[in-house]
N, C-alpha and C. Protein backbone atom coordinates (compact mmCIF):
# COMPACT_ATOMS: atom_id res chain seq x y z
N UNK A 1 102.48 84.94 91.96
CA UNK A 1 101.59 85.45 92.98
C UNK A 1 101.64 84.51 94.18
N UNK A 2 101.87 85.10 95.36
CA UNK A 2 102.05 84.11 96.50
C UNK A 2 100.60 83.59 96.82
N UNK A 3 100.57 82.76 96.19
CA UNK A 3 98.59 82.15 97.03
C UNK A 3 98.68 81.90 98.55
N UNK A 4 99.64 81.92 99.76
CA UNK A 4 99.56 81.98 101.17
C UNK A 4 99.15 83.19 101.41
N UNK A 5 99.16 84.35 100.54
CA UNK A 5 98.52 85.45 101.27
C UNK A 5 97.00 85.87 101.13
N UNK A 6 96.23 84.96 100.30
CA UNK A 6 95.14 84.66 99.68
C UNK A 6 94.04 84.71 101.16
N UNK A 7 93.11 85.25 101.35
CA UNK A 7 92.06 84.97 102.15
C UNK A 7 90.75 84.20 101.77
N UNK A 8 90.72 82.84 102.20
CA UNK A 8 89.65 82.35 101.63
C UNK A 8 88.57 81.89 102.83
N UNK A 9 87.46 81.52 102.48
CA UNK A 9 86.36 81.11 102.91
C UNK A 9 86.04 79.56 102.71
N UNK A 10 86.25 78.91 103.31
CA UNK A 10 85.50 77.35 102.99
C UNK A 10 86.05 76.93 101.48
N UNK A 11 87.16 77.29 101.81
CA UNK A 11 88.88 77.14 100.42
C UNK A 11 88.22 78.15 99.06
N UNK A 12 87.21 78.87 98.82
CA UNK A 12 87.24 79.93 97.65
C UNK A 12 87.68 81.11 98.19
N UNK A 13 88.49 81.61 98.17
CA UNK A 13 89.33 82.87 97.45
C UNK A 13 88.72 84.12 97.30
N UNK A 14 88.22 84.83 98.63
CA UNK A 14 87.59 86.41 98.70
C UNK A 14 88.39 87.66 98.91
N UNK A 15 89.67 87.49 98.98
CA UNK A 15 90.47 88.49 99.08
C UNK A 15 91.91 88.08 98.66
N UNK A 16 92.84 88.96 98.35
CA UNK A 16 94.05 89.24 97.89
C UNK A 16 95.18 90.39 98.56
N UNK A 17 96.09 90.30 98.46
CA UNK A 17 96.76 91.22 98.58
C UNK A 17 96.95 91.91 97.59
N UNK A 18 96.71 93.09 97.12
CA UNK A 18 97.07 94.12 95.87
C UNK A 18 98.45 93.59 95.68
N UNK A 19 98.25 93.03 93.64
CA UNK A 19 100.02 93.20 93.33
C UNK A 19 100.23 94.51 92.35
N UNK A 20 101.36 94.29 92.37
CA UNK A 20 101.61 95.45 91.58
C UNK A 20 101.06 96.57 90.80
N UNK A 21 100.67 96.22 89.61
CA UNK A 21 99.84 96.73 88.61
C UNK A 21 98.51 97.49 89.21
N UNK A 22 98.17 96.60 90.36
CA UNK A 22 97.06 97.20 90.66
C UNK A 22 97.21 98.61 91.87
N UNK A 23 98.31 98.36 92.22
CA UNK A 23 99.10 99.53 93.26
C UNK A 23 98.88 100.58 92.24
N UNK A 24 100.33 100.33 91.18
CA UNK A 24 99.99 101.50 90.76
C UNK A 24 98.69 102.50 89.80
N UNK A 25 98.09 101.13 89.51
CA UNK A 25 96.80 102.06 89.00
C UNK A 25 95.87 102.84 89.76
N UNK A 26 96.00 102.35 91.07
CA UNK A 26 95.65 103.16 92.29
C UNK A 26 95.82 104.51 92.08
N UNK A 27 97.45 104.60 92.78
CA UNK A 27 98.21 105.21 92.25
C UNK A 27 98.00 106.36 91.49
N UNK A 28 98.08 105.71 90.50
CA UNK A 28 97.67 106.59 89.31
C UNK A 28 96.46 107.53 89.15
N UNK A 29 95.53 106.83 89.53
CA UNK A 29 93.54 107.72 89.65
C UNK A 29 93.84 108.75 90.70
N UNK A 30 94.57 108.38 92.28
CA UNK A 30 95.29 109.40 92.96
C UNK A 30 95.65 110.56 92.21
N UNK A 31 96.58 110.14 91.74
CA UNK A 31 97.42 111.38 90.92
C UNK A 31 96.00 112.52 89.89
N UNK A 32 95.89 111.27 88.76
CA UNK A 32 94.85 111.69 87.59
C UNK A 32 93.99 112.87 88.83
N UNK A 33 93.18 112.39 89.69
CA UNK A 33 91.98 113.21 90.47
C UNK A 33 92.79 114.64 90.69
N UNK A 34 94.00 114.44 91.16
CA UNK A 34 94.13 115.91 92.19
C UNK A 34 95.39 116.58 91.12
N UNK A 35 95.40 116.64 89.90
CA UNK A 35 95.98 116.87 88.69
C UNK A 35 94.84 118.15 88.34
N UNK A 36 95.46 119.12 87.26
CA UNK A 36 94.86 119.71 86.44
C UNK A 36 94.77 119.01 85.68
N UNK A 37 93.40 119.33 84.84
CA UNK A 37 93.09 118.32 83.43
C UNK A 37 93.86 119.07 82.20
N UNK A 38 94.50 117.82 81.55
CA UNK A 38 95.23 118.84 80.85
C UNK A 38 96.58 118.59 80.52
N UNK A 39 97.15 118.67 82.20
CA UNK A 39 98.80 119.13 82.50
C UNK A 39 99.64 117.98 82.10
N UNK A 40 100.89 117.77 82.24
CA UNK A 40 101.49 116.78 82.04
C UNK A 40 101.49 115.58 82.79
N UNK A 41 101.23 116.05 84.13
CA UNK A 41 101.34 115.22 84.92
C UNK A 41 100.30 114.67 84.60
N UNK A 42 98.95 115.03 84.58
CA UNK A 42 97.85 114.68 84.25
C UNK A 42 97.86 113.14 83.09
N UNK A 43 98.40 114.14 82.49
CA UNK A 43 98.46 113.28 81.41
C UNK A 43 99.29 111.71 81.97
N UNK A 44 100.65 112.14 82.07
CA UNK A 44 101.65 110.90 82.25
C UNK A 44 100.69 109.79 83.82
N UNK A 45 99.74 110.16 84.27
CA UNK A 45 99.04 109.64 85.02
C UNK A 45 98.05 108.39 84.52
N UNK A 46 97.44 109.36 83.38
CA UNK A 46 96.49 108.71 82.79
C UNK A 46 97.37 107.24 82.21
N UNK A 47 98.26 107.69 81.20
CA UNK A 47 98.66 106.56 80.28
C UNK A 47 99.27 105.39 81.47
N UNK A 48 99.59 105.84 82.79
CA UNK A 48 100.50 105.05 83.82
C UNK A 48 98.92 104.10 83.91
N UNK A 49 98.33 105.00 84.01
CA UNK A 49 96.45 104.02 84.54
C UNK A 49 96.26 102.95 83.64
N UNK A 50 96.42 103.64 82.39
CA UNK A 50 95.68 102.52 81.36
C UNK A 50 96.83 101.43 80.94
N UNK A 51 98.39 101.29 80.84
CA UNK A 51 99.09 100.44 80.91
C UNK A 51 98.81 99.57 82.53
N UNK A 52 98.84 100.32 83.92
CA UNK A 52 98.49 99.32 84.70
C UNK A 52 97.52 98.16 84.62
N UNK A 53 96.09 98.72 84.29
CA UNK A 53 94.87 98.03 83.96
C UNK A 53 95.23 97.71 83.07
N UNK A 54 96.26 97.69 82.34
CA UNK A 54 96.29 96.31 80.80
C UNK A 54 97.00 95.35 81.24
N UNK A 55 97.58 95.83 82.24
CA UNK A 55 98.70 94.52 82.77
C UNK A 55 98.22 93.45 83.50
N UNK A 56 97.17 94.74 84.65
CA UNK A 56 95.65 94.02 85.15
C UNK A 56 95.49 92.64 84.92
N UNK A 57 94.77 93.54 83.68
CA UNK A 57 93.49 92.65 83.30
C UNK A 57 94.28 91.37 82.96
N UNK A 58 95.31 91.57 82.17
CA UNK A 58 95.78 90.52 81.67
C UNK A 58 96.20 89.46 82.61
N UNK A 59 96.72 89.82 83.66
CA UNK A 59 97.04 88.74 84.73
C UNK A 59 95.86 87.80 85.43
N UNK A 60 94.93 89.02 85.48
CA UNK A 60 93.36 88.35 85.99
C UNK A 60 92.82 87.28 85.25
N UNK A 61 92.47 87.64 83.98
CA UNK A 61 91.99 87.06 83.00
C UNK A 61 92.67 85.82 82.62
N UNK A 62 93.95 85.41 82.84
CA UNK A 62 94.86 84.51 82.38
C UNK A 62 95.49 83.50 83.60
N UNK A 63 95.45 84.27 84.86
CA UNK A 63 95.81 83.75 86.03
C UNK A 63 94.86 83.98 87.44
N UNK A 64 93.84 84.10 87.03
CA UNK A 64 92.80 84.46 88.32
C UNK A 64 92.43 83.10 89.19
N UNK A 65 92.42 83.69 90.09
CA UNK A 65 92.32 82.48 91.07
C UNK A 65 90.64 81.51 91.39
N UNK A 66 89.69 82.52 90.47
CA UNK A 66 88.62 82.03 90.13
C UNK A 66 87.99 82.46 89.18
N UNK A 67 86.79 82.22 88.95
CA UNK A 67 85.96 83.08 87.68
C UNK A 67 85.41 84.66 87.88
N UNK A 68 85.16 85.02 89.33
CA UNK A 68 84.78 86.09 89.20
C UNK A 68 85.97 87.54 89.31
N UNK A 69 87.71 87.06 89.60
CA UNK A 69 88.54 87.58 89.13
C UNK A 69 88.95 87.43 87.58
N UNK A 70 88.87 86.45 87.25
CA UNK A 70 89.21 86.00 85.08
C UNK A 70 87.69 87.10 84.94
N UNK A 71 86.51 87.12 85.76
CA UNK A 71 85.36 88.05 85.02
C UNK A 71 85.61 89.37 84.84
N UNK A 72 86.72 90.09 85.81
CA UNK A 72 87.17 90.92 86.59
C UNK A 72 88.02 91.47 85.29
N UNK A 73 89.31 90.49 84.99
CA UNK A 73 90.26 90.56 84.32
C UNK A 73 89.26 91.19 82.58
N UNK A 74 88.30 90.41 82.02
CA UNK A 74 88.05 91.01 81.25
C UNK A 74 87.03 92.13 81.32
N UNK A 75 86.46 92.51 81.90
CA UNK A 75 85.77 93.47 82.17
C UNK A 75 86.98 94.89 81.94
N UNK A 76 88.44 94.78 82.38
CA UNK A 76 89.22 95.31 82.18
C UNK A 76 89.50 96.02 81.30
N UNK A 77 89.19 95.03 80.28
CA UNK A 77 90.16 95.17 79.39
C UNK A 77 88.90 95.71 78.19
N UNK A 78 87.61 95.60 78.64
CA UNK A 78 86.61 96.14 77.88
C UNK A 78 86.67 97.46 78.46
N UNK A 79 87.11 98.29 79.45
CA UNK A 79 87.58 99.54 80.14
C UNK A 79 88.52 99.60 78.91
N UNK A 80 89.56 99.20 79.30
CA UNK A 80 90.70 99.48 78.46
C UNK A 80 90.00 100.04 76.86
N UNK A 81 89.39 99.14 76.21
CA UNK A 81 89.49 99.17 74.67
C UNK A 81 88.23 100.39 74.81
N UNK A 82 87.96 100.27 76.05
CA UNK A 82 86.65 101.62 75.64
C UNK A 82 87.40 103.02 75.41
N UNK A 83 88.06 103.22 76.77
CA UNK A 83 88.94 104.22 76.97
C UNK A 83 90.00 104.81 75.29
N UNK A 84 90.59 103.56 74.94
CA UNK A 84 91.01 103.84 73.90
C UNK A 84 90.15 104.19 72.61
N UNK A 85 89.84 103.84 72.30
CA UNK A 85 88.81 104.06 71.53
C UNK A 85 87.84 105.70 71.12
N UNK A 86 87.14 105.82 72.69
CA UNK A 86 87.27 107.32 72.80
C UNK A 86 88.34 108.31 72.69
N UNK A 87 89.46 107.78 72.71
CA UNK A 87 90.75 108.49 72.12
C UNK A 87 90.99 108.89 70.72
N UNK A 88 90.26 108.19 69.82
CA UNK A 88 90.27 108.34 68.95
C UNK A 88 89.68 109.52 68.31
């Protein structure tokens, strides 16, 4: 992660540039919203969502540039295991 593109305040860290994972989970809720529920696409949207946000979280949680992104990162991933779960 390039930390020069980092926006900080009195050196803590209030903004980012979106990387990847988080593009496409964007992305993805895009898609999921203006999808039939249901369809394939729909579908192949969803699972694109919930692998992004696992990739997420995991980067947050493990490489966050402070505590309230690592808070961020797992909050994620309690999305994540919820989501799954109701799958069941």
């Amino acid at each position: 992660m390039n930390r020069k593109s980092d926006f900080k305040i009195l050196g803590y860290t209030v903004g980012q540039v979106p990387n990847l994972p988080l593009i496409l989970l964007l992305a993805a809720v895009i898609v999921e919203r203006s999808t039939e529920s249901g369809s394939l696409t729909n579908r192949v949207s969803d699972s694109i969502f919930l692998m992004a946000l696992t990739i997420w979280s995991y980067l947050e949680t493990f490489q966050g540039v402070n505590l309230l992104r690592r808070a961020m990162g797992v909050a994620g991933f309690f999305i994540v295991g919820a989501r799954l779960i109701g799958e069941l």
